[in-house]
C-alpha atoms as a PDB file:
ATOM      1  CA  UNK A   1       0.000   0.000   0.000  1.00  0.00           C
ATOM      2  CA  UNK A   2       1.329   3.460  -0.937  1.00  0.00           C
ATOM      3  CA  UNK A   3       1.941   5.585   1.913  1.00  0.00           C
ATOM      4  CA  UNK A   4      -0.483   8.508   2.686  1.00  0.00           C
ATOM      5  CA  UNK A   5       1.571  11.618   2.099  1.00  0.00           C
ATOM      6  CA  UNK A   6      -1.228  14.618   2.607  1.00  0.00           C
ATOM      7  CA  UNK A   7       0.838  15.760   5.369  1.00  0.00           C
ATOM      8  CA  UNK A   8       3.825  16.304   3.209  1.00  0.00           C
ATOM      9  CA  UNK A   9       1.305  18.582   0.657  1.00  0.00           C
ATOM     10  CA  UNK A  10       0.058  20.322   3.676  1.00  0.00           C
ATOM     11  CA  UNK A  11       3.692  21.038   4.938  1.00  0.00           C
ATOM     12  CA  UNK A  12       4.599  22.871   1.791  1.00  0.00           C
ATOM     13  CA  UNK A  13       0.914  24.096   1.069  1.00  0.00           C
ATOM     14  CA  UNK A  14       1.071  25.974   4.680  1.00  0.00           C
ATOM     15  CA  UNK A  15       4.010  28.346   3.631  1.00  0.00           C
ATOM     16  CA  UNK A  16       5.186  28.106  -0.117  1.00  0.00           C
ATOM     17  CA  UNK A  17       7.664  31.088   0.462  1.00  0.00           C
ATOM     18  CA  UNK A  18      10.209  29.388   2.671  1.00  0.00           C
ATOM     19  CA  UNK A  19      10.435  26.622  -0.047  1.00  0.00           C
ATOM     20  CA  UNK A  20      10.848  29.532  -2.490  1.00  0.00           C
ATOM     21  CA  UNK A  21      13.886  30.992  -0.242  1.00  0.00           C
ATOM     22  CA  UNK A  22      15.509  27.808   0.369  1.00  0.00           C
ATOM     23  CA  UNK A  23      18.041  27.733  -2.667  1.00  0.00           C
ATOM     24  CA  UNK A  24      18.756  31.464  -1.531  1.00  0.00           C
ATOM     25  CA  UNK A  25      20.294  29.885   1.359  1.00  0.00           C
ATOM     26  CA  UNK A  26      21.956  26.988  -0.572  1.00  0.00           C
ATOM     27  CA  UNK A  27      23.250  28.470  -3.654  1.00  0.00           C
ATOM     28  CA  UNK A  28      26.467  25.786  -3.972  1.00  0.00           C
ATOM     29  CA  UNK A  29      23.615  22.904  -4.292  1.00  0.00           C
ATOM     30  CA  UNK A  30      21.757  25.115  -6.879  1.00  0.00           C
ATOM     31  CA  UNK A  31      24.757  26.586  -8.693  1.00  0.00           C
ATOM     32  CA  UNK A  32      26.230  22.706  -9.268  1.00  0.00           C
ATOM     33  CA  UNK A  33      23.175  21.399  -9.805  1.00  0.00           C
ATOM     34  CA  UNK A  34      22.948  23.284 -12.898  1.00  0.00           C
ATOM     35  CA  UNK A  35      26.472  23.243 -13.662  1.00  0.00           C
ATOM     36  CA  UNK A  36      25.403  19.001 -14.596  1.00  0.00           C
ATOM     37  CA  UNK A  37      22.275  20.483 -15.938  1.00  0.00           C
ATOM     38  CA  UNK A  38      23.888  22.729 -18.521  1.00  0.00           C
ATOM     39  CA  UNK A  39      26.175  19.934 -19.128  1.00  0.00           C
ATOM     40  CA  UNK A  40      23.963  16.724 -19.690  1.00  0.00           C
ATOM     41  CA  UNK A  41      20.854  18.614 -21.525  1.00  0.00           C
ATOM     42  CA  UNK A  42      20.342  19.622 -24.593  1.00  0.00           C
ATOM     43  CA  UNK A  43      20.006  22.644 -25.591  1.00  0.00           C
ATOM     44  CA  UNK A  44      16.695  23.203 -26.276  1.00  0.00           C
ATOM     45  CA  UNK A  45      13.994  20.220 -25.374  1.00  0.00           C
ATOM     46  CA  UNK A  46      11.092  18.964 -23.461  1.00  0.00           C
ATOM     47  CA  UNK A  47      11.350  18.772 -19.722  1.00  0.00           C
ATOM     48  CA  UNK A  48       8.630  16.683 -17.383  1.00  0.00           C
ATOM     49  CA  UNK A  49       9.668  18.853 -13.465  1.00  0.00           C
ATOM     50  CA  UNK A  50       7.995  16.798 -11.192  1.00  0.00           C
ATOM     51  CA  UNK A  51       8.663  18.666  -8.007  1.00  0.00           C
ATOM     52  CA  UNK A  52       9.032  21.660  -9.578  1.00  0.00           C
ATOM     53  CA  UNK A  53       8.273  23.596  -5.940  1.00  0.00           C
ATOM     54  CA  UNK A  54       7.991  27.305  -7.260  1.00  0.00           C
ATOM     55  CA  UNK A  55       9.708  27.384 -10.346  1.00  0.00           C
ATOM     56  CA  UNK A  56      13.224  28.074  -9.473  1.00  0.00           C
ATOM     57  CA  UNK A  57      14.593  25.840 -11.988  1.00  0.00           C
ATOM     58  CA  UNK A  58      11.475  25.795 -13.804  1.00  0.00           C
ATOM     59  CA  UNK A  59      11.587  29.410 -14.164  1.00  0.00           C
ATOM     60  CA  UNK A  60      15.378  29.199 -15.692  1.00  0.00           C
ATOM     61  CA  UNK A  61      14.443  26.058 -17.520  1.00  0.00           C
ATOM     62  CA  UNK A  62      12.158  28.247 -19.737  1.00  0.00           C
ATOM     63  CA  UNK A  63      14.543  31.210 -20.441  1.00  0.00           C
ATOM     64  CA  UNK A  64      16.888  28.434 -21.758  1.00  0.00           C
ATOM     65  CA  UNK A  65      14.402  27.317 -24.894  1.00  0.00           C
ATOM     66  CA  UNK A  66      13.001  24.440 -23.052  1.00  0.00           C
ATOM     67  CA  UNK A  67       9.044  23.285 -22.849  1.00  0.00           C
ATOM     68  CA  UNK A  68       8.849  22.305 -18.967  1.00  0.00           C
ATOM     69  CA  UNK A  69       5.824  20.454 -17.584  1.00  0.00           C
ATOM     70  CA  UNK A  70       5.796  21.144 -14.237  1.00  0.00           C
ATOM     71  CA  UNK A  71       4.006  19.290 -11.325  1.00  0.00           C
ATOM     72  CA  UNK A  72       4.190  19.502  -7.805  1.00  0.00           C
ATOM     73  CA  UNK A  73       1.536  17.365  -5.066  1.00  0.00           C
ATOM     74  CA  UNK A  74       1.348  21.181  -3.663  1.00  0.00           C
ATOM     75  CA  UNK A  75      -1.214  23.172  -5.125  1.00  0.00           C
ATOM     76  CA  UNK A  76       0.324  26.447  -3.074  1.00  0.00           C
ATOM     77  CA  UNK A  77       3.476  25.773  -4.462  1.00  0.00           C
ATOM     78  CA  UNK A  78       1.853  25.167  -8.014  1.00  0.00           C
ATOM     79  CA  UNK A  79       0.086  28.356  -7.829  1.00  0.00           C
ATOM     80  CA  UNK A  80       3.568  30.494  -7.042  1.00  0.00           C
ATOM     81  CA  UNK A  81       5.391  28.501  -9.626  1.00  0.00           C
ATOM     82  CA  UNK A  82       2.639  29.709 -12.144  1.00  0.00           C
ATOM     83  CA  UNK A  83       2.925  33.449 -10.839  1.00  0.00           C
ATOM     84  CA  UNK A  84       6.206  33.130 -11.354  1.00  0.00           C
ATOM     85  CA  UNK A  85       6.488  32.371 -14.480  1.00  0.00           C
ATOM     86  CA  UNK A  86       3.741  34.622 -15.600  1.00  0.00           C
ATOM     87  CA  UNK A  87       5.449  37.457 -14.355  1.00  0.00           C
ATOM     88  CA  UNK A  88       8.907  36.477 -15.980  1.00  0.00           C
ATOM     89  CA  UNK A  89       6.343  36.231 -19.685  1.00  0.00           C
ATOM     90  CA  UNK A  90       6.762  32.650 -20.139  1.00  0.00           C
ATOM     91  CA  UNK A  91       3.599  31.218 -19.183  1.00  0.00           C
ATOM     92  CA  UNK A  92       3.816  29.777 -22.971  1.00  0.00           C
ATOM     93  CA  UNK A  93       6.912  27.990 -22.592  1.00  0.00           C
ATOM     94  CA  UNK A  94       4.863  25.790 -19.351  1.00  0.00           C
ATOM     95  CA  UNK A  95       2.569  24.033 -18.429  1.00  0.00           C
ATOM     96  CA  UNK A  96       1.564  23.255 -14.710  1.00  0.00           C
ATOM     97  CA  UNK A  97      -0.220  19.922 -13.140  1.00  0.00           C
ATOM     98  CA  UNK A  98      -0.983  19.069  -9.855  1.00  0.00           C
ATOM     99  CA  UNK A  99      -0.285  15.485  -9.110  1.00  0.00           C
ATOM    100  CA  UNK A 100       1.646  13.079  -7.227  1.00  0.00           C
ATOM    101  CA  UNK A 101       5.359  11.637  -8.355  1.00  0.00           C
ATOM    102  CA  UNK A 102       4.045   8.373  -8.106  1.00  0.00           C
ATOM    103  CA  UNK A 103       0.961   9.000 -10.699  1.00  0.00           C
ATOM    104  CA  UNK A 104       1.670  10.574 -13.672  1.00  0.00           C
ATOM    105  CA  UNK A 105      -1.339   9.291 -15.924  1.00  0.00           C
ATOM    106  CA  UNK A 106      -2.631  12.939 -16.535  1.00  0.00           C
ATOM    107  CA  UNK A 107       0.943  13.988 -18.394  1.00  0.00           C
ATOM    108  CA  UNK A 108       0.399  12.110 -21.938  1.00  0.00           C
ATOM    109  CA  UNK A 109       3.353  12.975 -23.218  1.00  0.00           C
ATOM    110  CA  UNK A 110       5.647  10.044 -22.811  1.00  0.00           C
ATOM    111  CA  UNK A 111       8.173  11.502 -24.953  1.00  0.00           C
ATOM    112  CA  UNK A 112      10.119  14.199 -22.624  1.00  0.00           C
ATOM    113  CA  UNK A 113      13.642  14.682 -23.879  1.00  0.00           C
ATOM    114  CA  UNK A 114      14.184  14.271 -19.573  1.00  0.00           C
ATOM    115  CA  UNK A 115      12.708  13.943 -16.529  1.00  0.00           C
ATOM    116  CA  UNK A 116      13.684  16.247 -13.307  1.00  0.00           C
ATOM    117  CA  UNK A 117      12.544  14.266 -10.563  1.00  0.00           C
ATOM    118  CA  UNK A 118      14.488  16.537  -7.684  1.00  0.00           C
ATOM    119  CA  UNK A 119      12.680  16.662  -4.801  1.00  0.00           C
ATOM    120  CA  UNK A 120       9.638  13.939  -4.679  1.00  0.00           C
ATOM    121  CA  UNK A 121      12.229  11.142  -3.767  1.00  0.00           C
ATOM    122  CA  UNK A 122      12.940  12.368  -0.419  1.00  0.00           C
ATOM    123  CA  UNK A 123       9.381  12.210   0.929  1.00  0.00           C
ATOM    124  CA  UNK A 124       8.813   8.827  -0.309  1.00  0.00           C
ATOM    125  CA  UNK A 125       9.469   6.387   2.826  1.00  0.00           C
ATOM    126  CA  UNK A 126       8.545   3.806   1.486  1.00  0.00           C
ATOM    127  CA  UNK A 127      11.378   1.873  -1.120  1.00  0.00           C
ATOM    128  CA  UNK A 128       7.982   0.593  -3.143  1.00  0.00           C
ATOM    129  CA  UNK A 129       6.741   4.101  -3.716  1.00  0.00           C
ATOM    130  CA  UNK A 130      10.413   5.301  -4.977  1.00  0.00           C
ATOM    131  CA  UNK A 131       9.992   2.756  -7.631  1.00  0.00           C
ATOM    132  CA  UNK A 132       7.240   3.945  -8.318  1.00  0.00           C
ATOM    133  CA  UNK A 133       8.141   7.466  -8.850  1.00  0.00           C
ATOM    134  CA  UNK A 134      10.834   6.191 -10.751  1.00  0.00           C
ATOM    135  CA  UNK A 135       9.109   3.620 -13.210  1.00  0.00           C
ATOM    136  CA  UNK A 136       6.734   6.997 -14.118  1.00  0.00           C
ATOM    137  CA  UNK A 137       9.843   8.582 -14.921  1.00  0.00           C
ATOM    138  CA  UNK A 138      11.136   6.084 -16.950  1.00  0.00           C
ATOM    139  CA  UNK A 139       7.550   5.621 -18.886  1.00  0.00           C
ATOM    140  CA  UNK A 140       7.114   8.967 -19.717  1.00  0.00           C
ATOM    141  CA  UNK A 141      11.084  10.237 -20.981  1.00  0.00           C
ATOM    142  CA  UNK A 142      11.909   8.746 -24.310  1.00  0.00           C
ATOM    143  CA  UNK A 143      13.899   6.227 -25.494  1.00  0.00           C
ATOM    144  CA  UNK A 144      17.915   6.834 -24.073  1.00  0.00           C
ATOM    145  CA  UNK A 145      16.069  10.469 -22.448  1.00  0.00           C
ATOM    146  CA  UNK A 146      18.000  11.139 -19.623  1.00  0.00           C
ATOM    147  CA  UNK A 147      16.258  11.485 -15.805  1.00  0.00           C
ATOM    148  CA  UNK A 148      17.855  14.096 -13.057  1.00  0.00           C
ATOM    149  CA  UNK A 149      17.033  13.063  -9.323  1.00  0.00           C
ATOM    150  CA  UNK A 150      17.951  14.058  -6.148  1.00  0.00           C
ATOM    151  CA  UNK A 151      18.347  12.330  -2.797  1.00  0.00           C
ATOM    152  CA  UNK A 152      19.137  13.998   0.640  1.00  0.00           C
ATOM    153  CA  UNK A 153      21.955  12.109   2.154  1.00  0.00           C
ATOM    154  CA  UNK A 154      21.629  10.165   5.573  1.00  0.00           C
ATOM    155  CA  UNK A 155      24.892  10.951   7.022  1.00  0.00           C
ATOM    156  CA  UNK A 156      25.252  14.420   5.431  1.00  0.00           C
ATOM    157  CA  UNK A 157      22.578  15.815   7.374  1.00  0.00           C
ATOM    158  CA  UNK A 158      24.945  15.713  10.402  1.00  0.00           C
ATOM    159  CA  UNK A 159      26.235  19.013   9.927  1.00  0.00           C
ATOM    160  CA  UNK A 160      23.136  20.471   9.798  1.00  0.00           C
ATOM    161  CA  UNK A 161      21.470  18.826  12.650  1.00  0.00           C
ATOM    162  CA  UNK A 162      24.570  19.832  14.785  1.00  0.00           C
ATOM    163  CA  UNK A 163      24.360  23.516  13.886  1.00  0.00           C
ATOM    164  CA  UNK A 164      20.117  24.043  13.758  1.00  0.00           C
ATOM    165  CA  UNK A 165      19.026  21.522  16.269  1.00  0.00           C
ATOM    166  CA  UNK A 166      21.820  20.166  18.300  1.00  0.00           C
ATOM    167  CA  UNK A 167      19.174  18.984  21.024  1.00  0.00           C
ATOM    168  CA  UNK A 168      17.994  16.484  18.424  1.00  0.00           C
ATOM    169  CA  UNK A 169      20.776  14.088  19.503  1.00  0.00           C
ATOM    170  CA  UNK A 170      19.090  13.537  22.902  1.00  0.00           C
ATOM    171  CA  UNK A 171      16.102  11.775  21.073  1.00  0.00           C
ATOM    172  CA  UNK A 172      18.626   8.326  20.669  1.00  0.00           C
ATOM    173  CA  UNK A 173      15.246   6.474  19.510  1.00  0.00           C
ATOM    174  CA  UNK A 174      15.353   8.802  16.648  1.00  0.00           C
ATOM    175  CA  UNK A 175      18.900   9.012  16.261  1.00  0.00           C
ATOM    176  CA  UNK A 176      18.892   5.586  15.944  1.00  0.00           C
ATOM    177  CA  UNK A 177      16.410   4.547  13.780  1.00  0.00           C
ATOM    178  CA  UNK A 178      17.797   7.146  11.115  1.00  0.00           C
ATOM    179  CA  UNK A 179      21.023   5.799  10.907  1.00  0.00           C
ATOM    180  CA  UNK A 180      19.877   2.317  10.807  1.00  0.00           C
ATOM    181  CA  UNK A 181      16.663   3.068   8.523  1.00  0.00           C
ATOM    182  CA  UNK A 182      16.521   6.233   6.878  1.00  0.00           C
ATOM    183  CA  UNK A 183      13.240   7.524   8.117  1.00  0.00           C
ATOM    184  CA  UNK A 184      11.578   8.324  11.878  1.00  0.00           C
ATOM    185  CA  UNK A 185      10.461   5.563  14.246  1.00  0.00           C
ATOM    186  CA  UNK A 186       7.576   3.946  13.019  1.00  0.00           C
ATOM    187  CA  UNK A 187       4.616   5.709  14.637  1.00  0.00           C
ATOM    188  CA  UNK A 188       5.674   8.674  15.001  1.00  0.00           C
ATOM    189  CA  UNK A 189       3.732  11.865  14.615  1.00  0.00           C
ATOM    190  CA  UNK A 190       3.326  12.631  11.172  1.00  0.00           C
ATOM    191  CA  UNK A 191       3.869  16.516   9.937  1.00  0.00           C
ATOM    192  CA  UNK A 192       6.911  19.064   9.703  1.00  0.00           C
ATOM    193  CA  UNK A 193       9.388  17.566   7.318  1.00  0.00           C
ATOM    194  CA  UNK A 194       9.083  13.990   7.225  1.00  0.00           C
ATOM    195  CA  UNK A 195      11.273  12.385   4.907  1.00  0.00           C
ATOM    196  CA  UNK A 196      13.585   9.576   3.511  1.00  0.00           C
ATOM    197  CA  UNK A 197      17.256  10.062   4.358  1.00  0.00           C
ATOM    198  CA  UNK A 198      19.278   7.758   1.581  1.00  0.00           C
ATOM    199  CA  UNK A 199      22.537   5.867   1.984  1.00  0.00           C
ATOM    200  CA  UNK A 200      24.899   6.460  -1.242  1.00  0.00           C
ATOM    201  CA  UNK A 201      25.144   2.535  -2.227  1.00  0.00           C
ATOM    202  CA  UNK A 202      21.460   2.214  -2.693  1.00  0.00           C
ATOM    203  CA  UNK A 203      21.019   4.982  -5.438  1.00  0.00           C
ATOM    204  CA  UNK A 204      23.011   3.406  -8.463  1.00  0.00           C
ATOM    205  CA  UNK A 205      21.156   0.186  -7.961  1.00  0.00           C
ATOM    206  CA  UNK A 206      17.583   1.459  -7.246  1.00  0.00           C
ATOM    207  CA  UNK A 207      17.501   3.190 -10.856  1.00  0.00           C
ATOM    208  CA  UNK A 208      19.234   0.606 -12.689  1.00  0.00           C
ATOM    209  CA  UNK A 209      16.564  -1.601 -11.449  1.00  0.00           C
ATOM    210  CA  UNK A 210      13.488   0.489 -12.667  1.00  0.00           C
ATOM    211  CA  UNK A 211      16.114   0.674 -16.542  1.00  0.00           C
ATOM    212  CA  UNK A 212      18.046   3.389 -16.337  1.00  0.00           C
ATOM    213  CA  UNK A 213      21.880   3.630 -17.131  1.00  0.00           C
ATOM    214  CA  UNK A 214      23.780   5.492 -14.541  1.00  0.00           C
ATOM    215  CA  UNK A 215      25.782   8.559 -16.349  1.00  0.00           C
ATOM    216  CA  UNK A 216      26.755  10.361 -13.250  1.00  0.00           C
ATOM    217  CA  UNK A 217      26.459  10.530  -9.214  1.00  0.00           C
ATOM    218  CA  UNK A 218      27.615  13.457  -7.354  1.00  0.00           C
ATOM    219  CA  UNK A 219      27.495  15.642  -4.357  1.00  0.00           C
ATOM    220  CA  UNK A 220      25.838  19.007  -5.197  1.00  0.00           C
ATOM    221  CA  UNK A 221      27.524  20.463  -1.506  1.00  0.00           C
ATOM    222  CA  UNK A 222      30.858  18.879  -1.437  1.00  0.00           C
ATOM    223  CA  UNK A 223      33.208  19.560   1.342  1.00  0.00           C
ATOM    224  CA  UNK A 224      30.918  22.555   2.973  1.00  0.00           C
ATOM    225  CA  UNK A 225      28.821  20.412   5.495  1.00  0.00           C
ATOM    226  CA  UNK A 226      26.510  23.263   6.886  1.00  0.00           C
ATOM    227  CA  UNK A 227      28.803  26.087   6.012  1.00  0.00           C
ATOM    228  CA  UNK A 228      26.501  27.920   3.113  1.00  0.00           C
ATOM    229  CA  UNK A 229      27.306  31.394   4.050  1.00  0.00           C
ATOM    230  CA  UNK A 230      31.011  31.044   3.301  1.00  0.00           C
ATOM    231  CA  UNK A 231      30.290  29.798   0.010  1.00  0.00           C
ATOM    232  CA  UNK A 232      27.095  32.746  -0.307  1.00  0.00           C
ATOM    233  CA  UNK A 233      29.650  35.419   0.133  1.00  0.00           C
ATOM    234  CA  UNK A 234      32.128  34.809  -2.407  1.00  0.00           C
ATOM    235  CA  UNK A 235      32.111  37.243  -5.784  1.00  0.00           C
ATOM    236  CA  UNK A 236      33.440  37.418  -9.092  1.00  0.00           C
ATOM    237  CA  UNK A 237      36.645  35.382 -10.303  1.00  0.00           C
ATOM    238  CA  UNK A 238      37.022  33.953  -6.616  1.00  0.00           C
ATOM    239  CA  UNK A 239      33.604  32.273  -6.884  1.00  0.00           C
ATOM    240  CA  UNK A 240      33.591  30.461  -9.933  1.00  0.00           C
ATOM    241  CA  UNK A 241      37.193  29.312  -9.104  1.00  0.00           C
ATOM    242  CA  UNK A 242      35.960  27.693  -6.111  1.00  0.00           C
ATOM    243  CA  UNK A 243      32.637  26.495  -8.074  1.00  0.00           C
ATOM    244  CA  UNK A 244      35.065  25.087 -10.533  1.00  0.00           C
ATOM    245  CA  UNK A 245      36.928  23.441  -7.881  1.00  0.00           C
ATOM    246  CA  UNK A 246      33.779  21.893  -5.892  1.00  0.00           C
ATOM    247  CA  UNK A 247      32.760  20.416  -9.235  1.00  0.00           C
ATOM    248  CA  UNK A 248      36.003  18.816  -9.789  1.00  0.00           C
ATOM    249  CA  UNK A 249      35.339  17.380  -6.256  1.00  0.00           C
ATOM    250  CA  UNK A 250      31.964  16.478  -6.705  1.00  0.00           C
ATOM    251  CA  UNK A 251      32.135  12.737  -7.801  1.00  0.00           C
ATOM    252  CA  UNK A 252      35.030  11.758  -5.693  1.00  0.00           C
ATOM    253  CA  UNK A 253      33.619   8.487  -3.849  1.00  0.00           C
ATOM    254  CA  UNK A 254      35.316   9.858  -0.465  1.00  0.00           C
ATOM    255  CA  UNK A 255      32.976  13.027  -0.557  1.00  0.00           C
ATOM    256  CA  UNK A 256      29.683  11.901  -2.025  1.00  0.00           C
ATOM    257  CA  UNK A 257      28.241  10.786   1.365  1.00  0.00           C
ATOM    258  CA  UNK A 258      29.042  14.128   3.291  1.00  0.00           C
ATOM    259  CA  UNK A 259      27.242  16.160   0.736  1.00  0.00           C
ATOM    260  CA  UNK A 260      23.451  16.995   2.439  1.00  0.00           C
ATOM    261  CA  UNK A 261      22.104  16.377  -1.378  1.00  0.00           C
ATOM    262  CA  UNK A 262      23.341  13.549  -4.061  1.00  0.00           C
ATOM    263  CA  UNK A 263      22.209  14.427  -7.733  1.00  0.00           C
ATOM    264  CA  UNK A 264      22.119  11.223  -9.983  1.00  0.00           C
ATOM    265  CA  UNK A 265      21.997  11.573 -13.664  1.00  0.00           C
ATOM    266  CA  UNK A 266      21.011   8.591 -16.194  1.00  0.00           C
ATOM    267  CA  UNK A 267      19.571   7.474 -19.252  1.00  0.00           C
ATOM    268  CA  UNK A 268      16.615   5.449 -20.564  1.00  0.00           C
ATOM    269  CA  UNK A 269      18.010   2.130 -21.300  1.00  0.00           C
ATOM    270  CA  UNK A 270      15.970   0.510 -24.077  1.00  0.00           C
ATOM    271  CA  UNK A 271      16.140  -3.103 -25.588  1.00  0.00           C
ATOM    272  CA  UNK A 272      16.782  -2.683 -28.837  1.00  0.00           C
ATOM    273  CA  UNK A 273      14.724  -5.113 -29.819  1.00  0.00           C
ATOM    274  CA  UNK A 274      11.885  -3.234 -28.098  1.00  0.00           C
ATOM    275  CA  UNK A 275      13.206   0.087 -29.960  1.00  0.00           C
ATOM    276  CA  UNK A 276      12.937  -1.927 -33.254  1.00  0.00           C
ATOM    277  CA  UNK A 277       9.537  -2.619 -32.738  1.00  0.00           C
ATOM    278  CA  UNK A 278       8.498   1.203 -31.495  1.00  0.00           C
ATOM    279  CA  UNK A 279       9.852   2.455 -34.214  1.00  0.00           C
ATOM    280  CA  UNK A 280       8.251  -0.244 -36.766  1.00  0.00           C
ATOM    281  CA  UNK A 281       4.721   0.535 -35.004  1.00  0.00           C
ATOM    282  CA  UNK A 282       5.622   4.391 -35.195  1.00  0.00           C
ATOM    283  CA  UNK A 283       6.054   4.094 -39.236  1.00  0.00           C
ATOM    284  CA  UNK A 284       2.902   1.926 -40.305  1.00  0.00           C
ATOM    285  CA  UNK A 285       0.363   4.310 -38.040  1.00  0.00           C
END
């Protein structure tokens, strides 16, 4: 049974600015993040955005030439995604859908050039439901299309959880069942920011299962822990040198778990045999 995430919609639906501000305050994840972006799209091509929040990459998405479909299981953060991207004139260039990651049925494309699946993943507890958030993925990007998701690391969070709620460690039954499961005690409360807290050796394996060919896993925070604002204040020539440093870094095995966020990039690995016959069916309709 699929786990009952209204609590997660009415997290985000309750105040859809502070999800807005949040890549304000973490500008190395969103600066790498579309460092591999720039890097692994094309240049102009259809996007599926599930978990497109309010249009922060959405909104950049669309000033780069590409048609984005964007969905969120938010409808606040649907609505401010739309206002932003009518104000910025490219309501044209998107289209918005309210739905969760793990049903898809209402987006009939099923030819995106790629899927952004960055956020959805870490509410999903349960390892059944991140399948299926993944399989919709896979159905719905084209044959060798190319999926982006994101994972929030289990032991990366440390550095966070030492600086914003160091008290946290006195809750050992909660200390201890995410380290040992990913995810709160079973029964607790629901509400706040429940999520799924992955462990880097499952991610490769979890998508290849579903079909996809792993291009790329990487750290989108490598080496800063908690430290944002050192990173926020940098300028000009000193900045990108460090950007192009952190990238370099990025991938290195010894860093990937420390990283709060984990950005895997793949493909749509088709049988060719299967291709043969998509394309034969294609031609005779």
């Amino acid at each position: 049974m699929s786990d009952d995430v209204s609590d997660i919609a009415a997290y985000y639906n309750t105040d859809p600015e502070r999800e807005h501000q949040r890549l304000d305050r973490h500008q190395l994840e969103y600066e790498l993040t579309w460092r591999y972006l720039d890097e692994y799209l094309p240049s102009q091509g259809s996007i599926l955005e599930v978990g497109a929040a309010t249009g922060k990459y959405t909104l950049q998405l669309a000033k780069r030439g590409h048609a984005v479909t964007a969905v969120d299981m938010s409808a606040a953060l649907v609505e401010e995604c739309r206002k932003n991207i009518i104000e910025a004139g490219l309501k044209k260039q998107v289209r918005f859908l309210l739905a969760d990651a793990r049903n898809l049925g209402e987006v009939r494309d099923r030819e995106f050039d790629a899927v952004l699946l960055m956020g959805p993943l870490y509410h999903l507890i349960e390892e059944s439901d991140r399948k299926k958030a993944l399989k919709e993925a896979y159905d719905h990007v084209r044959g060798e299309g190319l999926i982006f998701s994101t994972f929030i690391s289990r032991f990366g969070i440390m550095g966070d959880l030492l600086k914003d709620l160091p008290n946290w460690i006195e809750q050992q039954a909660e200390v201890r069942s995410l380290l040992e499961s990913g995810k709160r005690p079973d029964g607790s409360p629901r509400g706040g920011f429940r999520g799924y807290f992955a462990q880097i050796s499952e991610i490769i394996p979890l998508h290849e299962t579903i079909g996809f060919e792993t291009l790329k896993l990487a750290g989108v925070e490598p080496a800063i822990s908690a430290d944002d604002e050192s990173y926020n204040k940098l300028q000009g020539k000193q900045r990108q040198l460090w950007l192009n440093l952190l990238y370099e870094l990025s991938t290195q095995e010894s860093i990937l778990g420390a990283s709060r966020h984990i950005l895997y990039i793949g493909k749509k690995k088709v049988n060719s045999l299967l291709s043969q016959a998509d394309n034969s069916t294609r031609l005779n309709q």
